[in-house]
C-alpha atoms as a PDB file:
ATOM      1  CA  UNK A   1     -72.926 -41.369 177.912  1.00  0.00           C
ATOM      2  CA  UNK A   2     -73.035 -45.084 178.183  1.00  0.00           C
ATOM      3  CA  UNK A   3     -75.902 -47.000 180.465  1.00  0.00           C
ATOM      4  CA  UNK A   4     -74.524 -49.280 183.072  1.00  0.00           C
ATOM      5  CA  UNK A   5     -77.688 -51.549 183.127  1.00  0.00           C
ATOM      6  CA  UNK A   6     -75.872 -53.541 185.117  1.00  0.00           C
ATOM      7  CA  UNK A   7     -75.420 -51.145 187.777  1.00  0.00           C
ATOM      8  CA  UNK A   8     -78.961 -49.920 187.443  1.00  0.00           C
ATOM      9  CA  UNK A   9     -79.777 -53.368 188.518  1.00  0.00           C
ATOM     10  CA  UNK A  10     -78.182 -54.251 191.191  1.00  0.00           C
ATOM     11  CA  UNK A  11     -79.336 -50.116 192.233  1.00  0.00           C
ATOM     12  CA  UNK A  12     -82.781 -51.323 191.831  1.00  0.00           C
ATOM     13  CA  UNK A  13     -82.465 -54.847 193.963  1.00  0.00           C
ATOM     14  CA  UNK A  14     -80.756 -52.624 197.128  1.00  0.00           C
ATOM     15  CA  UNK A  15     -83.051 -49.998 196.837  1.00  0.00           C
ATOM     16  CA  UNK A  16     -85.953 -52.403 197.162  1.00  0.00           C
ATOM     17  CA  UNK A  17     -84.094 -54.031 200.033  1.00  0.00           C
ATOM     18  CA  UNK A  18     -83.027 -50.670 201.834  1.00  0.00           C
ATOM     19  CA  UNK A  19     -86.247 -48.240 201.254  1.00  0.00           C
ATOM     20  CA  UNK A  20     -88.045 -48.934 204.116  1.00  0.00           C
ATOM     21  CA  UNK A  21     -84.983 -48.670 206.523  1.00  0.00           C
ATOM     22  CA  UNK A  22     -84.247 -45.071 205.084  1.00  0.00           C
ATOM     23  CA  UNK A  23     -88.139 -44.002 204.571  1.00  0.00           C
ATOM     24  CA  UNK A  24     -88.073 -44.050 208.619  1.00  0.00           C
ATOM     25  CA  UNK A  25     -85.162 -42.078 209.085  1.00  0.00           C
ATOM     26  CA  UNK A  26     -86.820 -38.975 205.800  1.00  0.00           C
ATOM     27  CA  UNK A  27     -90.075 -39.244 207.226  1.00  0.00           C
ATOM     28  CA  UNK A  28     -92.453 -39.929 209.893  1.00  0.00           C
ATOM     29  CA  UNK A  29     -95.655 -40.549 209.062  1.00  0.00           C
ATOM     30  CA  UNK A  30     -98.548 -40.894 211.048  1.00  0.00           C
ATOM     31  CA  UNK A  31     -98.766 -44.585 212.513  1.00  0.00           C
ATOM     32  CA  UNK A  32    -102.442 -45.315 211.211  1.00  0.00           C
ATOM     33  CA  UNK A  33    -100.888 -44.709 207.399  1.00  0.00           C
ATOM     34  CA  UNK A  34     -97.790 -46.677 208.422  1.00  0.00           C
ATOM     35  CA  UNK A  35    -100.111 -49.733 208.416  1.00  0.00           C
ATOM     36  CA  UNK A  36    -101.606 -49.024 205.631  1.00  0.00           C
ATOM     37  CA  UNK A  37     -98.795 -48.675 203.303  1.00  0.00           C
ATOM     38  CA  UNK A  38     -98.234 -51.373 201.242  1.00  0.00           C
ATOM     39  CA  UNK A  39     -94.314 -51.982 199.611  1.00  0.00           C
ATOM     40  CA  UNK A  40     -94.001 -50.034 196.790  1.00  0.00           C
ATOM     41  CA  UNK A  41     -92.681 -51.636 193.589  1.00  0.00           C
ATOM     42  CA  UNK A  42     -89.751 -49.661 191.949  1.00  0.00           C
ATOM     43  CA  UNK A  43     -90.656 -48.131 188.537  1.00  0.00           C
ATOM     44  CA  UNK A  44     -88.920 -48.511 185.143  1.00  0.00           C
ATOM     45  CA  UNK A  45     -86.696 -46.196 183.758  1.00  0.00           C
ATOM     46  CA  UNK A  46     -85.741 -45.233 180.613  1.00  0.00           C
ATOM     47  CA  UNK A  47     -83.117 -43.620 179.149  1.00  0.00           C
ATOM     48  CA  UNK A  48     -85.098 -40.739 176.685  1.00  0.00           C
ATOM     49  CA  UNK A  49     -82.215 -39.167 174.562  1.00  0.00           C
ATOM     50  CA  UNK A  50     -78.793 -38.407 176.218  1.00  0.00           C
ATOM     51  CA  UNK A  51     -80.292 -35.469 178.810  1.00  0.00           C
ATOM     52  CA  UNK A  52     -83.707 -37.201 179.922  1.00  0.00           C
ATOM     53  CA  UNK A  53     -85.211 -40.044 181.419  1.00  0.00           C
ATOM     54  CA  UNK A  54     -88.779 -41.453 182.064  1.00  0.00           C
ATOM     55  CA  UNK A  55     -89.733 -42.942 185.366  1.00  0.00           C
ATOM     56  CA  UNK A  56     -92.539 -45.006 184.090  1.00  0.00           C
ATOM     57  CA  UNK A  57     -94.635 -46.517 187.232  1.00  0.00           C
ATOM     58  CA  UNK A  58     -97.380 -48.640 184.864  1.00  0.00           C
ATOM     59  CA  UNK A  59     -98.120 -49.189 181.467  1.00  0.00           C
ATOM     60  CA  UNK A  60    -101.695 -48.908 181.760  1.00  0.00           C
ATOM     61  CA  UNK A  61    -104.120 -45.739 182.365  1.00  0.00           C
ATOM     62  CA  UNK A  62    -104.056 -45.671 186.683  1.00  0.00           C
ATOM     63  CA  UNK A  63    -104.809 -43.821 189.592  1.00  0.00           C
ATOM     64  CA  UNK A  64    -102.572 -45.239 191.840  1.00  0.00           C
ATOM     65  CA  UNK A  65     -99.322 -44.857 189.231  1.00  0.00           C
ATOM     66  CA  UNK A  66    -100.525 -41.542 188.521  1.00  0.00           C
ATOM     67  CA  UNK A  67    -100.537 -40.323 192.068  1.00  0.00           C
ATOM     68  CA  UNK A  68     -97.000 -41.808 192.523  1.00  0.00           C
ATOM     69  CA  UNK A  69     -95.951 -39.829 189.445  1.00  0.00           C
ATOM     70  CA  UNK A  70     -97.210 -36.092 191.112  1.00  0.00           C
ATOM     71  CA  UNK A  71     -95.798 -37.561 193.980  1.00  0.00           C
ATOM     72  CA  UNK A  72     -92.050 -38.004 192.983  1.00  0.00           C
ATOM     73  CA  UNK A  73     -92.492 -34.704 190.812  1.00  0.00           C
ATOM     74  CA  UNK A  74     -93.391 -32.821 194.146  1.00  0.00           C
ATOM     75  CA  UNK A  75     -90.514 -34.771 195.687  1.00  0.00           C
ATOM     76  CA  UNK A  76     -88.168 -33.091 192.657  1.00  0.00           C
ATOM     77  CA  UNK A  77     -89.473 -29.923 193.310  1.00  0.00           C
ATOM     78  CA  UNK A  78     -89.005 -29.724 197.004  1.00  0.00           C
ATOM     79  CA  UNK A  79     -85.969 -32.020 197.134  1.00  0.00           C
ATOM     80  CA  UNK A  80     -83.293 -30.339 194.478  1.00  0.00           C
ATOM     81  CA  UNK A  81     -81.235 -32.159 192.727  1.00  0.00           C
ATOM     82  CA  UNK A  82     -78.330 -30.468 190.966  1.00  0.00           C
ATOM     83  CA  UNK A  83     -77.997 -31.233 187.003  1.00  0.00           C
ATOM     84  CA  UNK A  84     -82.391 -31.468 186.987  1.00  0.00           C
ATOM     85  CA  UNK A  85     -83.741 -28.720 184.943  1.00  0.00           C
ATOM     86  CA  UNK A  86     -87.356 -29.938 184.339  1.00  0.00           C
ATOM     87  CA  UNK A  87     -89.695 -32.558 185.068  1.00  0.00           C
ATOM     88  CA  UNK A  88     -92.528 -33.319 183.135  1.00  0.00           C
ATOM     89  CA  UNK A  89     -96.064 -35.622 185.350  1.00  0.00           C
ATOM     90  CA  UNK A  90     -98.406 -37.717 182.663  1.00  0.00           C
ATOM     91  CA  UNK A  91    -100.960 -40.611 183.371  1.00  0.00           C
ATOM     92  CA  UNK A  92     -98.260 -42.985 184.301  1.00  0.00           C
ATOM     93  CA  UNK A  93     -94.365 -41.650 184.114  1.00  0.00           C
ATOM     94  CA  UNK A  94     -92.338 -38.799 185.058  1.00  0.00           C
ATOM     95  CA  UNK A  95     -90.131 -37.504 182.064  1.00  0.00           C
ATOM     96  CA  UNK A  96     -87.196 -35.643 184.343  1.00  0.00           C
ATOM     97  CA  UNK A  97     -84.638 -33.603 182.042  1.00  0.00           C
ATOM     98  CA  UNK A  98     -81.344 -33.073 183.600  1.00  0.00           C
ATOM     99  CA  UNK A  99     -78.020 -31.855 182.352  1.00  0.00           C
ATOM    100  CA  UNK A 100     -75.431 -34.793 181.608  1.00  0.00           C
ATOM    101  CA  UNK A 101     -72.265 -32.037 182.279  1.00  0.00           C
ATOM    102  CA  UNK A 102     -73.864 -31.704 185.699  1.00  0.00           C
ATOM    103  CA  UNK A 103     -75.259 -35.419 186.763  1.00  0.00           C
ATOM    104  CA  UNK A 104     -74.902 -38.376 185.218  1.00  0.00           C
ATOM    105  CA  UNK A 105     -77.364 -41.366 184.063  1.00  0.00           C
ATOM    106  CA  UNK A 106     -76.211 -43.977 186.736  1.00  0.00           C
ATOM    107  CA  UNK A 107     -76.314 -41.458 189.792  1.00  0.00           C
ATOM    108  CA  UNK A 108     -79.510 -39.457 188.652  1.00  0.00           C
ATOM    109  CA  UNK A 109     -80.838 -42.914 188.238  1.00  0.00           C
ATOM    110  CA  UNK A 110     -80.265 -43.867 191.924  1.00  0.00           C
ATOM    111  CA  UNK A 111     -81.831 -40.377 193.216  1.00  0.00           C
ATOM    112  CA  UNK A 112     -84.557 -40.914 190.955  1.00  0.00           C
ATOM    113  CA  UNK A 113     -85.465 -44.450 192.515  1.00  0.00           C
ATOM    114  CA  UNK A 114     -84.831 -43.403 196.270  1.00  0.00           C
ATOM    115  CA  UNK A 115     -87.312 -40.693 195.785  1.00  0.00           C
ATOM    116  CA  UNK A 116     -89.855 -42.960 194.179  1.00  0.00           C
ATOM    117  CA  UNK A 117     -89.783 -45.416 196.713  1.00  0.00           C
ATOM    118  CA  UNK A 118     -91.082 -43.169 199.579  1.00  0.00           C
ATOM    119  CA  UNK A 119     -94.033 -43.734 200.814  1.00  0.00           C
ATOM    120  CA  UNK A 120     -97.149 -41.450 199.092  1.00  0.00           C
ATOM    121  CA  UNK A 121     -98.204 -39.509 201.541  1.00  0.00           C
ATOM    122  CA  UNK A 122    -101.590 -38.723 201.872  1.00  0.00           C
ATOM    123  CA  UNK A 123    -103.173 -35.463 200.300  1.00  0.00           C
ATOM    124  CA  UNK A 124    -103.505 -32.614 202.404  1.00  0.00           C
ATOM    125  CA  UNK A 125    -104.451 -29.838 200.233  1.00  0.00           C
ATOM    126  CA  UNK A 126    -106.014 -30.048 197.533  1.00  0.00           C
ATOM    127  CA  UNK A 127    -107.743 -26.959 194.976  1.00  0.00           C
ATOM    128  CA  UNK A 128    -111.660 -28.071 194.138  1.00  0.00           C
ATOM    129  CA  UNK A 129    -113.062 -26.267 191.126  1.00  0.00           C
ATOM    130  CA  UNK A 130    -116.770 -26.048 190.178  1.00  0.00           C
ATOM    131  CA  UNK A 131    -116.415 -26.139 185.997  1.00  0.00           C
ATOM    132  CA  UNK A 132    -119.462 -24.722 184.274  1.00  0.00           C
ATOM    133  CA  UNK A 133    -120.581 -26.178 181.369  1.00  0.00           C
ATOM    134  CA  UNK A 134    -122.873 -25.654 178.743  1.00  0.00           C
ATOM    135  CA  UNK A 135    -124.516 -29.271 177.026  1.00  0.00           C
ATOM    136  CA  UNK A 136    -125.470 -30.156 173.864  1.00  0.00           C
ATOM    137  CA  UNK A 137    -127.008 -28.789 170.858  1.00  0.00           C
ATOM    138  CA  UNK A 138    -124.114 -26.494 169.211  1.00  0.00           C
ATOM    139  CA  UNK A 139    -121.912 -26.525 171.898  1.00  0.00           C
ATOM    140  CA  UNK A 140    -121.660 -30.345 172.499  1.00  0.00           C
ATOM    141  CA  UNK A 141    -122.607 -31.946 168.969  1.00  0.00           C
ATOM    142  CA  UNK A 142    -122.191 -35.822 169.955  1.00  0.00           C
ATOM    143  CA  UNK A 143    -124.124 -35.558 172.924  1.00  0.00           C
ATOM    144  CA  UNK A 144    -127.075 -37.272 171.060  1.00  0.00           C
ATOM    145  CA  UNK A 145    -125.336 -39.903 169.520  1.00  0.00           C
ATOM    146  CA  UNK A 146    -123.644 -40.551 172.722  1.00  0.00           C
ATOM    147  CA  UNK A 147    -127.093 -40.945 174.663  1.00  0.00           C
ATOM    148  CA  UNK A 148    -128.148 -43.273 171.636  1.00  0.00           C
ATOM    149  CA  UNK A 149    -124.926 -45.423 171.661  1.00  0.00           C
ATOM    150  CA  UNK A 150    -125.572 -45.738 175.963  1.00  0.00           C
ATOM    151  CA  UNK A 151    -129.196 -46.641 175.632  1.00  0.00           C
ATOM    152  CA  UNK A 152    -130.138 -43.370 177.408  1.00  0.00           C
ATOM    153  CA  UNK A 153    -131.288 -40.232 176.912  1.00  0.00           C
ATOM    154  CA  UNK A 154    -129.024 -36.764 176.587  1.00  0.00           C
ATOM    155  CA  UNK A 155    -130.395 -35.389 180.211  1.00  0.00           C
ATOM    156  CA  UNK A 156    -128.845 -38.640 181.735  1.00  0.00           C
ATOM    157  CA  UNK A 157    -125.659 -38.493 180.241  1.00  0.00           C
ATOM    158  CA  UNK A 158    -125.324 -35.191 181.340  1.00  0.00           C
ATOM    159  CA  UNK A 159    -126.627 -35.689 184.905  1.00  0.00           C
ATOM    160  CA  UNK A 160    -123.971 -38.649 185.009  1.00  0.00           C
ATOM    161  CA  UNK A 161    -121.253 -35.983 183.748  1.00  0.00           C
ATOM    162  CA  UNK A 162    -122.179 -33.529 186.126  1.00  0.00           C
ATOM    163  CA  UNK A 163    -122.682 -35.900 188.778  1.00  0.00           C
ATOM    164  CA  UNK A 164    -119.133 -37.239 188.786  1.00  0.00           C
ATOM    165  CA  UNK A 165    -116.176 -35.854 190.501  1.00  0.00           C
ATOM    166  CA  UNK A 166    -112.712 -36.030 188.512  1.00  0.00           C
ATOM    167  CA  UNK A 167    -109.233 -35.330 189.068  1.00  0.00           C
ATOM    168  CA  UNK A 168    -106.660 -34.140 186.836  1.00  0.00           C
ATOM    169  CA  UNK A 169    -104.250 -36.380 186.166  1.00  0.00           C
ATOM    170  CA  UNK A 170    -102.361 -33.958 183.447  1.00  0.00           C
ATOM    171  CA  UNK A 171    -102.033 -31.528 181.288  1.00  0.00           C
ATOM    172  CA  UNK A 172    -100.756 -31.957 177.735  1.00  0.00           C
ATOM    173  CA  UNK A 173    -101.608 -32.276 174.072  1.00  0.00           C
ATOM    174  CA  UNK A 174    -101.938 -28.218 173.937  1.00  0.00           C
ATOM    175  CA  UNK A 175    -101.751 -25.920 176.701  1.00  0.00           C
ATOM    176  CA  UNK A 176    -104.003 -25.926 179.331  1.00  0.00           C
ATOM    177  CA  UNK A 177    -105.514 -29.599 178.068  1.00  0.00           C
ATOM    178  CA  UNK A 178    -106.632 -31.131 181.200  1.00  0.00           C
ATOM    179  CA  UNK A 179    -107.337 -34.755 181.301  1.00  0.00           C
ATOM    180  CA  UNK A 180    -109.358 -35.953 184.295  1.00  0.00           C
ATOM    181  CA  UNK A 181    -109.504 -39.576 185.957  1.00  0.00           C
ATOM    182  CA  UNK A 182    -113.011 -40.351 187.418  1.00  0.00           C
ATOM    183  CA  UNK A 183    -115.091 -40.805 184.773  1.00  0.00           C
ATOM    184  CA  UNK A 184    -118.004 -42.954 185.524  1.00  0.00           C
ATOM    185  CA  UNK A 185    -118.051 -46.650 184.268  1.00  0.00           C
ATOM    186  CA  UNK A 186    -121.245 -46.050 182.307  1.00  0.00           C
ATOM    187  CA  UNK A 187    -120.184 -43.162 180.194  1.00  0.00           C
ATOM    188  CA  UNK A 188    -116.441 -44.910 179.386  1.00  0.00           C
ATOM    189  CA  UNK A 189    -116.742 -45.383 175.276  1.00  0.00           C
ATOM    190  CA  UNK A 190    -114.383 -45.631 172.484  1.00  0.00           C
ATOM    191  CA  UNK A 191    -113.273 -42.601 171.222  1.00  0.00           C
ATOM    192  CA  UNK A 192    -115.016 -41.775 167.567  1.00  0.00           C
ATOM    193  CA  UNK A 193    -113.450 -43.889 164.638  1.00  0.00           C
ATOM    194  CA  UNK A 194    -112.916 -40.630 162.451  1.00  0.00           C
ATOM    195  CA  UNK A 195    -111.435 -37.865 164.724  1.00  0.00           C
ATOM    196  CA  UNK A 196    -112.191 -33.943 163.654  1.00  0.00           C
ATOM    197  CA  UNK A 197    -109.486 -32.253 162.525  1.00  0.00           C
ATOM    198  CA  UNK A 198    -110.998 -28.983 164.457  1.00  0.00           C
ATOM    199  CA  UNK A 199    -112.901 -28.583 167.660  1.00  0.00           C
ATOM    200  CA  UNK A 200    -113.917 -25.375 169.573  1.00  0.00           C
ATOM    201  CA  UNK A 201    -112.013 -24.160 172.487  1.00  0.00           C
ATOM    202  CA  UNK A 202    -113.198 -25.145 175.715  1.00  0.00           C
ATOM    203  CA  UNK A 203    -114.687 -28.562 174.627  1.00  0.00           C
ATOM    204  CA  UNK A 204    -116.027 -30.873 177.294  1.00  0.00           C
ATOM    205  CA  UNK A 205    -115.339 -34.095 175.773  1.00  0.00           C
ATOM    206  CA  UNK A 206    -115.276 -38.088 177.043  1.00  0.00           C
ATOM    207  CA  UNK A 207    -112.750 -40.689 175.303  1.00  0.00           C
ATOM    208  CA  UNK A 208    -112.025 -44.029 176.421  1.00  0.00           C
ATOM    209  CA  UNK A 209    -111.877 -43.831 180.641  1.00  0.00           C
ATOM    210  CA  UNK A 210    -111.306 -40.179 180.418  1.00  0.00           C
ATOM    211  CA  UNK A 211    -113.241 -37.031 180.248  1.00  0.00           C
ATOM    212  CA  UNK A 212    -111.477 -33.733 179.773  1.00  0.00           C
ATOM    213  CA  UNK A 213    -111.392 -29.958 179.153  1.00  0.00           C
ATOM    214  CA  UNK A 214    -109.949 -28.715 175.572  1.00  0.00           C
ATOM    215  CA  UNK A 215    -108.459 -25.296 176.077  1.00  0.00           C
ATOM    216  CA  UNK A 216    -107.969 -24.017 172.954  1.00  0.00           C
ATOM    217  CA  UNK A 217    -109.394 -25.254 169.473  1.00  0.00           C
ATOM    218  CA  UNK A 218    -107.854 -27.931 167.860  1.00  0.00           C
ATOM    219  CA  UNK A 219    -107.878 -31.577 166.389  1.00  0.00           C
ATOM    220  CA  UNK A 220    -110.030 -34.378 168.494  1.00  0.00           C
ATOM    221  CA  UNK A 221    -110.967 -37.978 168.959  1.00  0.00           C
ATOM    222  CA  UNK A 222    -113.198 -37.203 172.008  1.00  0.00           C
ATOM    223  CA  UNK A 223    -117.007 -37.322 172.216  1.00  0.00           C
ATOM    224  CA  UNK A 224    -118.113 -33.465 172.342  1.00  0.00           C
ATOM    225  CA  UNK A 225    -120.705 -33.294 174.947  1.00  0.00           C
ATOM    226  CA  UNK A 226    -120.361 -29.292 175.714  1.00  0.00           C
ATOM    227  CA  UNK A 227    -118.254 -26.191 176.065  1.00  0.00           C
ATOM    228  CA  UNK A 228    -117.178 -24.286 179.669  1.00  0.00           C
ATOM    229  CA  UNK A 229    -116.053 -20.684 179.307  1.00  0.00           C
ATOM    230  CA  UNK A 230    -113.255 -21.461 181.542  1.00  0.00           C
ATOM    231  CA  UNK A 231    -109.955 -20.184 180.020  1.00  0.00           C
ATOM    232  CA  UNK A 232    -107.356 -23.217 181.606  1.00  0.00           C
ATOM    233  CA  UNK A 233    -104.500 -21.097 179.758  1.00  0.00           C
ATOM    234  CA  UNK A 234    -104.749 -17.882 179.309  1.00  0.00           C
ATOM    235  CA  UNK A 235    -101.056 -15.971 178.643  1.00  0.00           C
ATOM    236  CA  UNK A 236    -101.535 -12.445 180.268  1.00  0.00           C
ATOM    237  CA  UNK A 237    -103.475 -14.065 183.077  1.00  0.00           C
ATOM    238  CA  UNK A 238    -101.875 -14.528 186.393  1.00  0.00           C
ATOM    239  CA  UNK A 239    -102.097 -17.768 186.459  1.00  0.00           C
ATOM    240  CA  UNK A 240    -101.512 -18.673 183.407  1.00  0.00           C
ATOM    241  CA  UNK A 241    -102.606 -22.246 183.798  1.00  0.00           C
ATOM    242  CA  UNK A 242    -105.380 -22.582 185.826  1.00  0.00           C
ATOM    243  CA  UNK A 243    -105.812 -26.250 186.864  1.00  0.00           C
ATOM    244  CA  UNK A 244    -102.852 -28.455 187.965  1.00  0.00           C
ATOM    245  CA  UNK A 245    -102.229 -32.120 188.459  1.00  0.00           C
ATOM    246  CA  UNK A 246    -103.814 -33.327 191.273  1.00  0.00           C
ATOM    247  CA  UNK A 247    -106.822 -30.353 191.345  1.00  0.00           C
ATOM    248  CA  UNK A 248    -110.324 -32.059 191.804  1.00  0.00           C
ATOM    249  CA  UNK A 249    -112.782 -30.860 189.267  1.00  0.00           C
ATOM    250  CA  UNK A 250    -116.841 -30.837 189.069  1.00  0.00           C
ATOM    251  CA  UNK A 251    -119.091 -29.647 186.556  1.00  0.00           C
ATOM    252  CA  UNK A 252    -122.365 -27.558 186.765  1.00  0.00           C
ATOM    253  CA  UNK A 253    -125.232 -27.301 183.834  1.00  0.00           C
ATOM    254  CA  UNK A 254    -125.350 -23.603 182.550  1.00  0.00           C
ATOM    255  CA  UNK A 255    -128.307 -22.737 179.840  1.00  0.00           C
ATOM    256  CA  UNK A 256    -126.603 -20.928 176.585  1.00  0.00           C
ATOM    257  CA  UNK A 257    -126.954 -17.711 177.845  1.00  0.00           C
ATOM    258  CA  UNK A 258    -125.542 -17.696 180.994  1.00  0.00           C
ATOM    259  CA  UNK A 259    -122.317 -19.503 179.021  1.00  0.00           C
ATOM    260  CA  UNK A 260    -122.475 -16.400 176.502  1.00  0.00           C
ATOM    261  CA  UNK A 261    -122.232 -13.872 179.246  1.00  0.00           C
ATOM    262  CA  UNK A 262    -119.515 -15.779 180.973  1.00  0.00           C
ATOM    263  CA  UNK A 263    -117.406 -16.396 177.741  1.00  0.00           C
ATOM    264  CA  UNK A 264    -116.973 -12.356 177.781  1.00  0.00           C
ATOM    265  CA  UNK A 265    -116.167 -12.107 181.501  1.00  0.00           C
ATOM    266  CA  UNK A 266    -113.087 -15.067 180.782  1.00  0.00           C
ATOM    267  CA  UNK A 267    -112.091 -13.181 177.120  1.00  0.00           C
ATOM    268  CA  UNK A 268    -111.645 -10.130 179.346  1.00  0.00           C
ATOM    269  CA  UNK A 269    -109.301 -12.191 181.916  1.00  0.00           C
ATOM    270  CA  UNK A 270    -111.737 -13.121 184.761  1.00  0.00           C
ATOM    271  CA  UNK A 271    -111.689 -17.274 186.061  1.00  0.00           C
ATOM    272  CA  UNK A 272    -115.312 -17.574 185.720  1.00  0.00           C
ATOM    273  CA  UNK A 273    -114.489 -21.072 187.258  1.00  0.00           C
ATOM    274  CA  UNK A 274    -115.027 -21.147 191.346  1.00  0.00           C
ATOM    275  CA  UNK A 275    -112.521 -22.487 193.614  1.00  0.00           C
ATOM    276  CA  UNK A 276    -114.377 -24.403 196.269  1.00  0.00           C
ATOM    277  CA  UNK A 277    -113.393 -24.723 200.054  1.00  0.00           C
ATOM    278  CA  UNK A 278    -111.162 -27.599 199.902  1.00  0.00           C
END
């Protein structure tokens, strides 16, 4: 199907023009957020294959884009659009699927853009999960050489790790692979020059601005600084995938044993992570 750029464009200029006229008239927030809001920019999209497109809101790693992106993905979800089939959240962009017989580029294009526009509304529920996590030695190898290449010592890095609270921003790479936002400015590091081709399941790892939990084992980049029990995918578990986009996550020090005993209870089927009162 051909792109009417042209169209898009001129789509893009109203919409910009128009959104706050018909955000009034969807919803009604409360008047203190009203203020608050700022204009929203519209976001980028582009064309991925002849049944997709990517609603890209910022080229760079942010929290702000990122919380646009779950919000137009819970907007997709709640608001259905006929010829949609799938959306897909990441750090930055939306990838929405659709069927061309059903919807085409131009109009899915202008529904896409509407919806983006809205206003984020402000969270009001949110699932907190207390991850444990066993540090260093065999079960987080670079932990030393990370605490050397800070200036610090292992039991700081891990009290900064611990100390921080994150929020995942996706999931992706394998399943259950949660990367969390939130990492603290002093433990943000290059990733390692020569990644491993193999690294356990249920890594605790930090790369670049991120920190995140490996599901399953698998190739990495990331500094290993431990391992969690937790099981974020786990097929014959209801749920399958245990954290979402948007969860909050924390992580508590557990000695080796305590990990070991735990490992059995999630092999068996059990969370092992706790969902905190939100």
């Amino acid at each position: 199907m051909p792109i009417n750029l042209l169209n898009l464009q001129d789509h893009l200029r109203e919409a910009n023009s128009t959104a706050a006229q018909n955000t009034l008239e969807v919803i009604d927030p409360p008047k203190s957020y009203e203020a608050m809001a700022a204009p929203l920019s519209p976001p980028r999209l582009l064309p991925s294959g002849d049944s997709a497109i990517t609603v890209e809101f910022s080229r760079n790693i942010d929290d702000a884009a990122n919380q646009r992106v779950l919000a137009l993905d819970r907007s997709l979800a709640r608001e259905t659009i006929a010829g949609v089939t799938e959306s897909v959240p990441t750090y930055r962009s939306l990838l929405v699927h659709y069927d061309p017989l059903q919807i085409g580029f131009d109009a899915l294009c202008e529904k896409l853009v509407a919806l983006a526009l809205l206003p984020v509304p402000p969270a009001t529920k949110t699932r907190r999960w207390r991850v444990p996590v066993v540090y260093g030695g065999e079960h987080g190898i670079d932990l030393e050489d990370v605490a050397k290449a800070l200036n610090t010592t292992p039991d700081d890095i891990v009290a900064r790790h611990v100390a921080g609270s994150y929020r995942v921003a996706m999931i992706g790479f394998t399943p259950g692979w949660s990367y969390l936002s939130g990492l603290d400015t002093s433990l943000q590091m290059p990733r390692r020059q020569n990644p491993r081709l193999l690294t356990p399941a249920g890594t605790i790892s930090i790369g670049g601005v991120q920190t995140g939990v490996q599901c399953l084992a698998g190739p990495s980049g990331w500094h290993l600084l431990g391992r969690t029990a937790v099981r974020t995918y786990q097929l014959h578990r209801d749920p399958t995938f245990l954290l979402e986009p948007g969860d909050q996550v924390t992580f508590a020090a557990v000695d080796a044993k305590t990990f070991a005993e735990q490992d059995r209870a999630a092999e068996a089927g059990e969370i092992v992570a706790e969902l905190m009162a939100s």
